[in-house]
C-alpha atoms as a PDB file:
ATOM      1  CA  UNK A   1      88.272  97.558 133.911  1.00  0.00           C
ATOM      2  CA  UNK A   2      90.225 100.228 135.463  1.00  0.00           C
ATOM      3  CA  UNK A   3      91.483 103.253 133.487  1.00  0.00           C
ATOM      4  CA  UNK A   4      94.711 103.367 133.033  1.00  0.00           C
ATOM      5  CA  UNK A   5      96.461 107.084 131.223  1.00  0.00           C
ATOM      6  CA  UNK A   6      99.883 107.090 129.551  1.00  0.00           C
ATOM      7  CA  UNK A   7     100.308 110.830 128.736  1.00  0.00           C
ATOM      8  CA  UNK A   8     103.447 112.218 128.809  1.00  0.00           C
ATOM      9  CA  UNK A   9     104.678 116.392 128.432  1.00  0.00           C
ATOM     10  CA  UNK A  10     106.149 116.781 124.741  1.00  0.00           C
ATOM     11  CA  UNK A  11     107.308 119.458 123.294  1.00  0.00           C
ATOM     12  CA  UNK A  12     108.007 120.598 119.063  1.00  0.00           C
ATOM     13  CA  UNK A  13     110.255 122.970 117.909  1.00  0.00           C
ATOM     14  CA  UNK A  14     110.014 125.056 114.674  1.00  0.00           C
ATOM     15  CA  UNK A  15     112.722 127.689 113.696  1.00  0.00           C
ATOM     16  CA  UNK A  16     111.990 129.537 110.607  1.00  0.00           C
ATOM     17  CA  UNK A  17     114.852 132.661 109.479  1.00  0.00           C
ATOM     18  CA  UNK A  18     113.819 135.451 107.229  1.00  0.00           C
ATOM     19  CA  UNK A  19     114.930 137.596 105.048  1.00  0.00           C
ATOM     20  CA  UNK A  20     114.436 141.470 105.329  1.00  0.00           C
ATOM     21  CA  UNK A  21     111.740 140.919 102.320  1.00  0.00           C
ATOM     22  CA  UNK A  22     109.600 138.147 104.825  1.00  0.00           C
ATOM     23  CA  UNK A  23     110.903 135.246 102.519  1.00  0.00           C
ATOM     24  CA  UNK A  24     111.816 132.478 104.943  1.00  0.00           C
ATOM     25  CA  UNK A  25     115.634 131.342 104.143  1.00  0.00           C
ATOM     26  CA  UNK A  26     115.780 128.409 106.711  1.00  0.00           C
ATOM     27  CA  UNK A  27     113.399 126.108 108.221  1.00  0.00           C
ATOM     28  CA  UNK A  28     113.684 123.218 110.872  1.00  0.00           C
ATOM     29  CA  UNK A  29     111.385 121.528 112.969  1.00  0.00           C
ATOM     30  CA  UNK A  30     113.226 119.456 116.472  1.00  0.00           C
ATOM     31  CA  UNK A  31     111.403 117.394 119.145  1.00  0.00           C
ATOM     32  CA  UNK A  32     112.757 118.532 122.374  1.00  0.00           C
ATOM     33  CA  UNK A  33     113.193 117.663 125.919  1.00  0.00           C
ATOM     34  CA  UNK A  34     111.282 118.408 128.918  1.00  0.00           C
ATOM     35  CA  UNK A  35     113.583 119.547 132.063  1.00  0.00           C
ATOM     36  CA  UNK A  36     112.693 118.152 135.866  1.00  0.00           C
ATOM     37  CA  UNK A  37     112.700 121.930 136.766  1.00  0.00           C
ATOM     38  CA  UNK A  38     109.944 122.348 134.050  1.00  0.00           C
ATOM     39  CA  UNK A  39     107.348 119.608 135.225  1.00  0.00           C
ATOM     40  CA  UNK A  40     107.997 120.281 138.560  1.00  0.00           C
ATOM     41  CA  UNK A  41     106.963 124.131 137.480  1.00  0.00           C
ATOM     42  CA  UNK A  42     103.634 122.682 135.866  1.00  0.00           C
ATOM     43  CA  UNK A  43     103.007 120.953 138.843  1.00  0.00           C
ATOM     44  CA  UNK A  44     103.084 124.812 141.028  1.00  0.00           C
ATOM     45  CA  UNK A  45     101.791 126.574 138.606  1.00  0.00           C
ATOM     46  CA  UNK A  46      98.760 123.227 138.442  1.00  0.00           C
ATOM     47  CA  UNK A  47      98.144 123.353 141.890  1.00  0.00           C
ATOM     48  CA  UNK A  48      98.650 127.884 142.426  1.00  0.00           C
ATOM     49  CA  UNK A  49     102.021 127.037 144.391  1.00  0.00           C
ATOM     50  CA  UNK A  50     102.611 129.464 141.551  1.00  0.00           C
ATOM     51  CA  UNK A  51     101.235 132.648 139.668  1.00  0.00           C
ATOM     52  CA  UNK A  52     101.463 134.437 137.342  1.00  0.00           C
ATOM     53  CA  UNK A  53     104.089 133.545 134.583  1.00  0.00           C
ATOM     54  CA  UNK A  54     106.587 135.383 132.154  1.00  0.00           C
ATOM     55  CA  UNK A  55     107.517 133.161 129.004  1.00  0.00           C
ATOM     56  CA  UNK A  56     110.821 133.650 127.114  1.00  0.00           C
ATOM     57  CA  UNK A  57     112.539 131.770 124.120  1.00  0.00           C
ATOM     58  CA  UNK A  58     116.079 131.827 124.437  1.00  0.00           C
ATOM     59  CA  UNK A  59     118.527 130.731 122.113  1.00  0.00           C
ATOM     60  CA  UNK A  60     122.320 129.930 122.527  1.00  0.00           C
ATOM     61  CA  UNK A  61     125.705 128.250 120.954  1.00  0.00           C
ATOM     62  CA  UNK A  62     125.891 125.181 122.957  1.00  0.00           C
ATOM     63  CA  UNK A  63     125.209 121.812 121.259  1.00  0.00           C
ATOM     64  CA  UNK A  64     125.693 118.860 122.496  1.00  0.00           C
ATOM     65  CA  UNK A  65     123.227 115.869 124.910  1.00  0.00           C
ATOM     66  CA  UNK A  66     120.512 117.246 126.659  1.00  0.00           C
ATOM     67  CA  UNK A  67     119.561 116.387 130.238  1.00  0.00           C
ATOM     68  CA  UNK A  68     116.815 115.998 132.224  1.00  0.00           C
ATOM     69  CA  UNK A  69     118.798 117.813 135.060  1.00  0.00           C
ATOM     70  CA  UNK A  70     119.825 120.940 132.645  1.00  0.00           C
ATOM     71  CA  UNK A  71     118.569 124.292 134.297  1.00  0.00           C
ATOM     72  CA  UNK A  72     119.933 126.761 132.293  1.00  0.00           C
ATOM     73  CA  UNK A  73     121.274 127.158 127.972  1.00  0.00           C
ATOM     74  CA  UNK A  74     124.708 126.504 127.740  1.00  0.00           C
ATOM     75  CA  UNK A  75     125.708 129.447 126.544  1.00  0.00           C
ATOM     76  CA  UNK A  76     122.868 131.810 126.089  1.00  0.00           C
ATOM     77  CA  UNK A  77     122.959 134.827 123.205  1.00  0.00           C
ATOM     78  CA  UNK A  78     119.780 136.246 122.946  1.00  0.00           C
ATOM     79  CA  UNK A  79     116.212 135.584 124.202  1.00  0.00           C
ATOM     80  CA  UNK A  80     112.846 137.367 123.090  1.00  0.00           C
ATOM     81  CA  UNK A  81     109.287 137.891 125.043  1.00  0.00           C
ATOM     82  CA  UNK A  82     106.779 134.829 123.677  1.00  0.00           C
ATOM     83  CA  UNK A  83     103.249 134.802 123.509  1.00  0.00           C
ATOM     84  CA  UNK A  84     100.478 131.833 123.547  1.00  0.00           C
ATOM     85  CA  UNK A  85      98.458 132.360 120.284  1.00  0.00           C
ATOM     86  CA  UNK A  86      96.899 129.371 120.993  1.00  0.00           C
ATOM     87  CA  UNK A  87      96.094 126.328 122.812  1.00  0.00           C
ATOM     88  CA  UNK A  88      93.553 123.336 121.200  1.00  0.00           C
ATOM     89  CA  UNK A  89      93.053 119.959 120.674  1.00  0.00           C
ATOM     90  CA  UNK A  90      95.150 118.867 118.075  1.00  0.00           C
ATOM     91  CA  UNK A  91      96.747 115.582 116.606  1.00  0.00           C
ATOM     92  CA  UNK A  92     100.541 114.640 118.088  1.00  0.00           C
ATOM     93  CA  UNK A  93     101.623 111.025 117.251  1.00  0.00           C
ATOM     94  CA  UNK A  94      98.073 110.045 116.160  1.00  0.00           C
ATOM     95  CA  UNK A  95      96.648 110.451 119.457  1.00  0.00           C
ATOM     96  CA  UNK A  96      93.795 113.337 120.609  1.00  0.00           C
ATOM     97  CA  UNK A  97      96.427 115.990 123.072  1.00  0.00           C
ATOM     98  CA  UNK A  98      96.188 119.611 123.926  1.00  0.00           C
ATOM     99  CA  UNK A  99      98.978 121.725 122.249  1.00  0.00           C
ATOM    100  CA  UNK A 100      99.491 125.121 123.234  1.00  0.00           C
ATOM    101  CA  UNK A 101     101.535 127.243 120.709  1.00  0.00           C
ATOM    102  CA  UNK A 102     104.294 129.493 122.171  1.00  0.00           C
ATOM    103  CA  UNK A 103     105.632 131.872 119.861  1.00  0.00           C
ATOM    104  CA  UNK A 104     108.875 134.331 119.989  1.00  0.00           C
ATOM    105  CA  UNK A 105     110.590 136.570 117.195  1.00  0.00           C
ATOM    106  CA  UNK A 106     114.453 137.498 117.763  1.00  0.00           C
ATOM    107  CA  UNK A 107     114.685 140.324 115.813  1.00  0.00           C
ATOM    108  CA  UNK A 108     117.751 141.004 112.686  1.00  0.00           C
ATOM    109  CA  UNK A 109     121.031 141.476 115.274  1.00  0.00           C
ATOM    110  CA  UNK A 110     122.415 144.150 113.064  1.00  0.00           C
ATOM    111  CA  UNK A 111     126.151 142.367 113.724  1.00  0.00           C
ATOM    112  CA  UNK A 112     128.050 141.587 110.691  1.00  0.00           C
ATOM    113  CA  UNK A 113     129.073 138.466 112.640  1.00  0.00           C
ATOM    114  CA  UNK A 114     126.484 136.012 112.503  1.00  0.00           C
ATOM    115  CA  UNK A 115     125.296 134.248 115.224  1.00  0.00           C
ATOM    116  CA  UNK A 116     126.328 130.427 115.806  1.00  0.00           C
ATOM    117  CA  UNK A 117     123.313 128.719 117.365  1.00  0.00           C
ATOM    118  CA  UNK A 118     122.359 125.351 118.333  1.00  0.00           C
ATOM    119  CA  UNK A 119     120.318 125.357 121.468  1.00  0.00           C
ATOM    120  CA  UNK A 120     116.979 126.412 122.437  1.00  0.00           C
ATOM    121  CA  UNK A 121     114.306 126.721 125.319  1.00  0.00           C
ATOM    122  CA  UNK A 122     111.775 128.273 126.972  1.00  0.00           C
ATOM    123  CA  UNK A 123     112.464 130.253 129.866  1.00  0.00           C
ATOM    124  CA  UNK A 124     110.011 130.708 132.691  1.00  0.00           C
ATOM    125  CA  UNK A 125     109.768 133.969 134.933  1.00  0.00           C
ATOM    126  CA  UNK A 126     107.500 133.819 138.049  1.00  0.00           C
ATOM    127  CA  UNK A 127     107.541 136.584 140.580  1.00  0.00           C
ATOM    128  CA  UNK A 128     110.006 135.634 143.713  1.00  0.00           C
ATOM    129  CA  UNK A 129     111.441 132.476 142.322  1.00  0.00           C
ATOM    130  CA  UNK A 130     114.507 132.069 139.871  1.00  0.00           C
ATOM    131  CA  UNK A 131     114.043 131.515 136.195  1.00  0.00           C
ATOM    132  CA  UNK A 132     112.958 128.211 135.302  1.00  0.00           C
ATOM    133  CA  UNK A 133     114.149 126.284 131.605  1.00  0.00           C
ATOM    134  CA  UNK A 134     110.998 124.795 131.075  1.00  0.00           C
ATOM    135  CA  UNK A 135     112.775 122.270 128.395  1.00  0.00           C
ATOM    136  CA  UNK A 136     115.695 122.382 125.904  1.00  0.00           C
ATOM    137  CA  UNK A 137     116.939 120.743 122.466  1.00  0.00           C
ATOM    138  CA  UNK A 138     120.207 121.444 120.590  1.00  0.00           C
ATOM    139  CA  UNK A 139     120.312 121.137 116.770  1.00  0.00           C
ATOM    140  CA  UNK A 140     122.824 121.026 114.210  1.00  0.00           C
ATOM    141  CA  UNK A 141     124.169 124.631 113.544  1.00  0.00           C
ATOM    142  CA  UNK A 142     121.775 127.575 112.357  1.00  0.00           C
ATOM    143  CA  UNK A 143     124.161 130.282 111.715  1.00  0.00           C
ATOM    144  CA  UNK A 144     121.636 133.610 111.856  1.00  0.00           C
ATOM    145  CA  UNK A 145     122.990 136.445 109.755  1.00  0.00           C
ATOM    146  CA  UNK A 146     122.728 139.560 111.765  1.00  0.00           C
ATOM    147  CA  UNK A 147     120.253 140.874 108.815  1.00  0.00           C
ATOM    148  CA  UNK A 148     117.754 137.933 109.621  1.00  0.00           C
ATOM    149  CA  UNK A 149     114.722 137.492 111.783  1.00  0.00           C
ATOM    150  CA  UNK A 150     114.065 134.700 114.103  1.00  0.00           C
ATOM    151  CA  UNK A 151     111.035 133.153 114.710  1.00  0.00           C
ATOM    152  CA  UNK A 152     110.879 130.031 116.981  1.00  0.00           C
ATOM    153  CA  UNK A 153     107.412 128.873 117.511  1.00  0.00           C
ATOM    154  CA  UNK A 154     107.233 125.940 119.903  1.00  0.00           C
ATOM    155  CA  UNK A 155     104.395 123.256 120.286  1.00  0.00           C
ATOM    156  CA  UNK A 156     104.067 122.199 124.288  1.00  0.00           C
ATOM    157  CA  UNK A 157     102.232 119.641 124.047  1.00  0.00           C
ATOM    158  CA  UNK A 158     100.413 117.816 127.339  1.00  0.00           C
END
């Protein structure tokens, strides 16, 4: 019997906002969408077409349908350094996958406007190439007081 593999790129987004005490005011948790421009990234950075990667989460103000064809936010306000605190075997949909946590923490804006966001996604950097949106989701409206703290923590899951 021949083996046959369905395993396709997911991705899990978790948004938490804080307080200036650490007490988490908002929390949400959106499956996402994985861009052509990202797979065809893993596929450089799988076979060293590519080295050496930057990670950014970015957030914006544009809702609305996501596309497999989307290479940039809508409307992009801030973005933040992320880091990989892990990657492991873990459980998505009841089947055995690796997930590698990516992590990023927008710090309070200071604005007394807050900020009107409903897109995310993870930016990719690689030396001599253009920025690559890895994937993207839009959510219904998290307005982020400019006395809050972001954290989006992201589960790419392969």
């Amino acid at each position: 019997m021949p083996i046959k593999e369905c395993n396709g790129l997911a991705g899990r987004l978790s948004i938490e906002l804080r307080d200036p005490a650490g007490r988490v005011v908002e929390q949400r948790r959106i499956d996402n969408l994985i861009t052509r421009a990202g797979r065809d990234l893993l596929a450089r950075l799988f076979t060293g077409a590519a080295q050496g990667p930057e990670l950014r989460i970015a957030v914006g103000s544009q809702g609305g349908e996501v596309q497999p064809g989307d290479t940039a936010l809508g409307d992009q306000l801030d973005a933040a350094p992320a880091t990989i605190p892990s990657v492991a075997i873990g459980d998505y949909e009841g089947q055995p996958r690796v997930i590698a946590r990516v992590v990023a923490t927008l710090p309070p804006t200071g604005s007394a406007d807050p900020q009107a966001l409903q897109e995310a996604g993870i930016v990719v950097s690689l030396p001599g190439m253009e920025p690559v949106l890895y994937n993207r989701v839009t959510f219904p409206l998290v307005n982020r007081a400019g006395n809050l703290e972001m954290t989006l923590s992201w589960e790419v899951i392969f």
